[in-house]
N, C-alpha and C. Protein backbone atom coordinates (compact mmCIF):
# COMPACT_ATOMS: atom_id res chain seq x y z
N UNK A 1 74.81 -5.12 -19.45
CA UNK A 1 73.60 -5.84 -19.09
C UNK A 1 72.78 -5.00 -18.11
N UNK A 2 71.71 -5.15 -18.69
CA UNK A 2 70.90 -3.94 -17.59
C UNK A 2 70.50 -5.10 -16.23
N UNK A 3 70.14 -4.24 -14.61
CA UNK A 3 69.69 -4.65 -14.13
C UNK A 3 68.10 -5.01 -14.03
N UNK A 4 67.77 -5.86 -12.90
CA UNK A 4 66.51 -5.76 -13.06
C UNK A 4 65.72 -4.48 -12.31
N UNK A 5 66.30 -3.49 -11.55
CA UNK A 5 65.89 -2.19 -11.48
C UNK A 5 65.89 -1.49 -12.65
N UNK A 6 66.44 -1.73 -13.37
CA UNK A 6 66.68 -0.66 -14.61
C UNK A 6 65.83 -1.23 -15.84
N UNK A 7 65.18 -2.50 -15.73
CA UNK A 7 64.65 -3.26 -16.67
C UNK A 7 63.14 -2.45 -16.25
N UNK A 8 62.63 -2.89 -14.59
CA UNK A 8 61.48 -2.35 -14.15
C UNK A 8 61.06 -0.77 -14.27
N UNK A 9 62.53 -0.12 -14.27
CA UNK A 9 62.10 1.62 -14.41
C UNK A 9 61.81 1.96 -15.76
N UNK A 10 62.66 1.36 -16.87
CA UNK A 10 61.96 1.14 -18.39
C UNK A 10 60.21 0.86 -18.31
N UNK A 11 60.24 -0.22 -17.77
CA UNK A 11 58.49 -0.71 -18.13
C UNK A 11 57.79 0.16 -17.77
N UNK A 12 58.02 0.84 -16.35
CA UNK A 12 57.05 1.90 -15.62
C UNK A 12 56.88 3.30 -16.63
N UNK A 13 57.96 3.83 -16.94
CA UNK A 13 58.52 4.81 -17.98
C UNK A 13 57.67 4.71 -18.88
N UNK A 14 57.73 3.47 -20.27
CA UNK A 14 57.59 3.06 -20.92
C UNK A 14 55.54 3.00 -20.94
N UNK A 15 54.85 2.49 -20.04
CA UNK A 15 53.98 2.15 -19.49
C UNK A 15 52.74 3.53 -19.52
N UNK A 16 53.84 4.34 -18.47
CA UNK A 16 53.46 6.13 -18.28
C UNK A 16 53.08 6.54 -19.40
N UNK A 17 54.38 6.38 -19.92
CA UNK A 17 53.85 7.19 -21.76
C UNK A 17 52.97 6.76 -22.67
N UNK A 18 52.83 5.66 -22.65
CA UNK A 18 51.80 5.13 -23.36
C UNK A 18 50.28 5.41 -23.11
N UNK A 19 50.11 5.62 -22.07
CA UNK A 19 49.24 5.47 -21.49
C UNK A 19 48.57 6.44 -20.93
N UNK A 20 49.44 7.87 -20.88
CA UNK A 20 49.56 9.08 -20.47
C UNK A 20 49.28 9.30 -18.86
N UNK A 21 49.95 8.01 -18.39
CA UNK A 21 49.76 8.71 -16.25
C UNK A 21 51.14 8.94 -15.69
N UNK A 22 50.80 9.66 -15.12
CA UNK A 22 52.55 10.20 -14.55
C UNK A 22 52.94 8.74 -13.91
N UNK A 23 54.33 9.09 -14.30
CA UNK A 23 55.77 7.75 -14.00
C UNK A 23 55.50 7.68 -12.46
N UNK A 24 55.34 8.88 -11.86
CA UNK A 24 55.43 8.93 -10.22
C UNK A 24 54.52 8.02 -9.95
N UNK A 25 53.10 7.92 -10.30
CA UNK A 25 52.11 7.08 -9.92
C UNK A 25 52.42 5.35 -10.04
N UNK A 26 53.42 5.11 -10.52
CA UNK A 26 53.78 3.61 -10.99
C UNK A 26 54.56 3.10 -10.00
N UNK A 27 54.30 1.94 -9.30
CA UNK A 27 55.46 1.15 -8.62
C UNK A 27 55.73 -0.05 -9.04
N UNK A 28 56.45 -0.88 -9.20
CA UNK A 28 56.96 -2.03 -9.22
C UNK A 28 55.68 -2.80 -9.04
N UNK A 29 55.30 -3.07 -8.19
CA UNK A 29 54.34 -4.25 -7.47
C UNK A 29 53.08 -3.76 -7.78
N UNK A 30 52.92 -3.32 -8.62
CA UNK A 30 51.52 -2.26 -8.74
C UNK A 30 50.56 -2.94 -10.19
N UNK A 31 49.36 -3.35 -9.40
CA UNK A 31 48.55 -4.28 -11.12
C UNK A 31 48.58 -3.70 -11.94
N UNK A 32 49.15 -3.80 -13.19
CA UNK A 32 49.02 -2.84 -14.86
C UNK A 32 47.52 -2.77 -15.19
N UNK A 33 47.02 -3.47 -14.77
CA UNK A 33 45.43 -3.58 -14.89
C UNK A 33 44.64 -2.75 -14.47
N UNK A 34 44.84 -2.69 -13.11
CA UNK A 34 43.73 -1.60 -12.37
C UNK A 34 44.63 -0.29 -12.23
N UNK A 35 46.23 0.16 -12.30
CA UNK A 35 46.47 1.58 -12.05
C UNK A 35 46.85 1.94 -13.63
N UNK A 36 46.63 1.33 -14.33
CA UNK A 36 46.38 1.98 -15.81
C UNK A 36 45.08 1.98 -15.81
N UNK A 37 44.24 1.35 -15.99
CA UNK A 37 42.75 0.94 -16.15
C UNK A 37 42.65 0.54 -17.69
N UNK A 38 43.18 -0.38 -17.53
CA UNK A 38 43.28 -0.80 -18.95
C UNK A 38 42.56 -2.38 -19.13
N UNK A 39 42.15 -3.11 -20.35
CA UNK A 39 41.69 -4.52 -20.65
C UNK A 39 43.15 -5.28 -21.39
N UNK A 40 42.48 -6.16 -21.52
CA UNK A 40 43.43 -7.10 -22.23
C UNK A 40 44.01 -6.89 -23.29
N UNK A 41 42.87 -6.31 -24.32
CA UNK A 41 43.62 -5.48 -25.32
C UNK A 41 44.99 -4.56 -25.32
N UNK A 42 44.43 -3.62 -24.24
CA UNK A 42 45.60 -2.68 -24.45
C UNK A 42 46.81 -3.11 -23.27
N UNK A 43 46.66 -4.58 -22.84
CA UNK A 43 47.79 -5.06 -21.93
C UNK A 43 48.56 -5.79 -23.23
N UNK A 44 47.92 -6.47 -24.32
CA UNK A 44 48.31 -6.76 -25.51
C UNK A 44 49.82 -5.74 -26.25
N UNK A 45 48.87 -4.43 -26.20
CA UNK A 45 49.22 -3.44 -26.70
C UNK A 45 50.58 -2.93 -25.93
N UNK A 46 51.03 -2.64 -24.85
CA UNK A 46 51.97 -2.44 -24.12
C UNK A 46 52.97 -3.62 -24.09
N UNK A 47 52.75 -5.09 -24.18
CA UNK A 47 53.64 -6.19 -24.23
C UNK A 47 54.15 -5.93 -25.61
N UNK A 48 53.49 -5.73 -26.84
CA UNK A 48 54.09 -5.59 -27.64
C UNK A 48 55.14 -4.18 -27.78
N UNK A 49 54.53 -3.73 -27.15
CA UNK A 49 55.71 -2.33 -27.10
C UNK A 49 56.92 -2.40 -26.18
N UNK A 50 56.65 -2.94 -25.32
CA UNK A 50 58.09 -3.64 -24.66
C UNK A 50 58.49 -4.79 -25.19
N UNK A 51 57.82 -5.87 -25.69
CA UNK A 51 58.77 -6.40 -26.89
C UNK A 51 59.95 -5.84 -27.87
N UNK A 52 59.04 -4.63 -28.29
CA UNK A 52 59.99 -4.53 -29.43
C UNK A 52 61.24 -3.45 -28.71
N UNK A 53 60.52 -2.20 -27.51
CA UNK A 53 61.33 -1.69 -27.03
C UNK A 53 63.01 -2.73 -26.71
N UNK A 54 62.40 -4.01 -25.90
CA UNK A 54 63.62 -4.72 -25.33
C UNK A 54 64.34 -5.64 -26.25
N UNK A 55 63.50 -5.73 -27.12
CA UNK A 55 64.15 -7.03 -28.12
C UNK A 55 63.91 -8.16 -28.02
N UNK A 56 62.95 -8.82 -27.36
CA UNK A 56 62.58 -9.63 -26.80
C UNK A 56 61.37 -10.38 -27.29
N UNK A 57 61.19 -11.42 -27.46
CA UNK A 57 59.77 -12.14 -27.51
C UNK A 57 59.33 -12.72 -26.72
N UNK A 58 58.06 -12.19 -25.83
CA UNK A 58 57.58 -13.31 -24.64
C UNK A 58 56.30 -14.01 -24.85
N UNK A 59 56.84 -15.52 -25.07
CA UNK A 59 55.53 -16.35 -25.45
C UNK A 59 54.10 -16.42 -24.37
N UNK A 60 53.26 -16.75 -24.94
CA UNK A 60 51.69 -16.23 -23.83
C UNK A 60 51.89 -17.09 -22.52
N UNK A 61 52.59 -18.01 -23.15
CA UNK A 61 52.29 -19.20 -21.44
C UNK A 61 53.34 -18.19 -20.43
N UNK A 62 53.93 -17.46 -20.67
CA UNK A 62 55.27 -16.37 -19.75
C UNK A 62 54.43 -15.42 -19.30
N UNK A 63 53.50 -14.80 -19.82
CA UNK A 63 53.08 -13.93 -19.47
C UNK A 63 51.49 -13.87 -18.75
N UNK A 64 50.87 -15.32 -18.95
CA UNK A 64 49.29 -15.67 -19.02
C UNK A 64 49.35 -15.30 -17.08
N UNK A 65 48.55 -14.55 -16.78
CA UNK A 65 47.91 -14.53 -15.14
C UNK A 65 49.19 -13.67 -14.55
N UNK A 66 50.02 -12.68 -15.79
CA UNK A 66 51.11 -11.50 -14.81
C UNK A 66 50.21 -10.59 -15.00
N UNK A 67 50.41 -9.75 -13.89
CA UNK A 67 49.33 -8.49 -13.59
C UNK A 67 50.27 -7.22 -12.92
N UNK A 68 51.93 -7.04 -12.90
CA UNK A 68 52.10 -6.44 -11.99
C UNK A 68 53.42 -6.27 -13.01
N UNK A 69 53.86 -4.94 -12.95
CA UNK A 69 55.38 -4.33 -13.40
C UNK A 69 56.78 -5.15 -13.17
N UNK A 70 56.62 -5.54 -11.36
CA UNK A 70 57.60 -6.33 -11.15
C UNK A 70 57.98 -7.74 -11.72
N UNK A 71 56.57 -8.39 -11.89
CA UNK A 71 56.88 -9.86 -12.36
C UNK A 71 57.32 -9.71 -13.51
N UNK A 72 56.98 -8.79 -14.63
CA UNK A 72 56.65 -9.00 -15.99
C UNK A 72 57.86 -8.34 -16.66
N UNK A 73 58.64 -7.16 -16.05
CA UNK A 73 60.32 -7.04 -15.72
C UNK A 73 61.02 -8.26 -15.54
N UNK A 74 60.56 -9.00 -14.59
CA UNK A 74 61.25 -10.47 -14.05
C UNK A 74 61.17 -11.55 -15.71
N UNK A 75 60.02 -11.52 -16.07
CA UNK A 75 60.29 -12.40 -17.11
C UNK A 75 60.93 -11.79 -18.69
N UNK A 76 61.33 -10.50 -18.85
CA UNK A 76 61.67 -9.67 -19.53
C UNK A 76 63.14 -9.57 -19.39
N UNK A 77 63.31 -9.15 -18.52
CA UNK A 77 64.98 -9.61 -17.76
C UNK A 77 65.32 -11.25 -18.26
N UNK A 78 64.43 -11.93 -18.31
CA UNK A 78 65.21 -13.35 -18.32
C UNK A 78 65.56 -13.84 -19.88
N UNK A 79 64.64 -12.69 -20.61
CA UNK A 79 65.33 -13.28 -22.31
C UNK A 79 65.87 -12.05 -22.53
N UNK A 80 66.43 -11.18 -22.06
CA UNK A 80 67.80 -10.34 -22.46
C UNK A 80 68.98 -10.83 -22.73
């Protein structure tokens, strides 16, 4: 069972590459919104890629008003 450090260093990882900004620039507590600079679309676009990365399905009401690596690990962690 992974931890939830190890759940959050996936997303950041995961996040980086997609997105092409260095992993270093990513923290936990950090808005996916404004240090990617990304819209809704491509926050779309990354949930589904950690979906399928984790195995996981997270319905919209789980995810509606998360903005930050740590929470969205937190609810990712909870359907592992």
């Amino acid at each position: 069972m992974r931890t939830i450090e190890q759940t959050t260093d996936e997303i950041l990882t995961l996040a980086a590459e997609h997105f092409k900004v260095s992993r270093a620039d990513l923290q936990p507590g950090d808005d996916f919104y404004k240090k990617l600079k990304i819209d809704s679309l491509q926050a779309l676009e990354l949930l589904t890629r950690l979906e399928n990365h984790f195995g996981v399905e997270l319905p919209d009401y789980e995810v509606q008003g998360v903005s930050d690596f740590h929470t969205l690990a937190t609810r990712i962690q909870a359907r592992l």
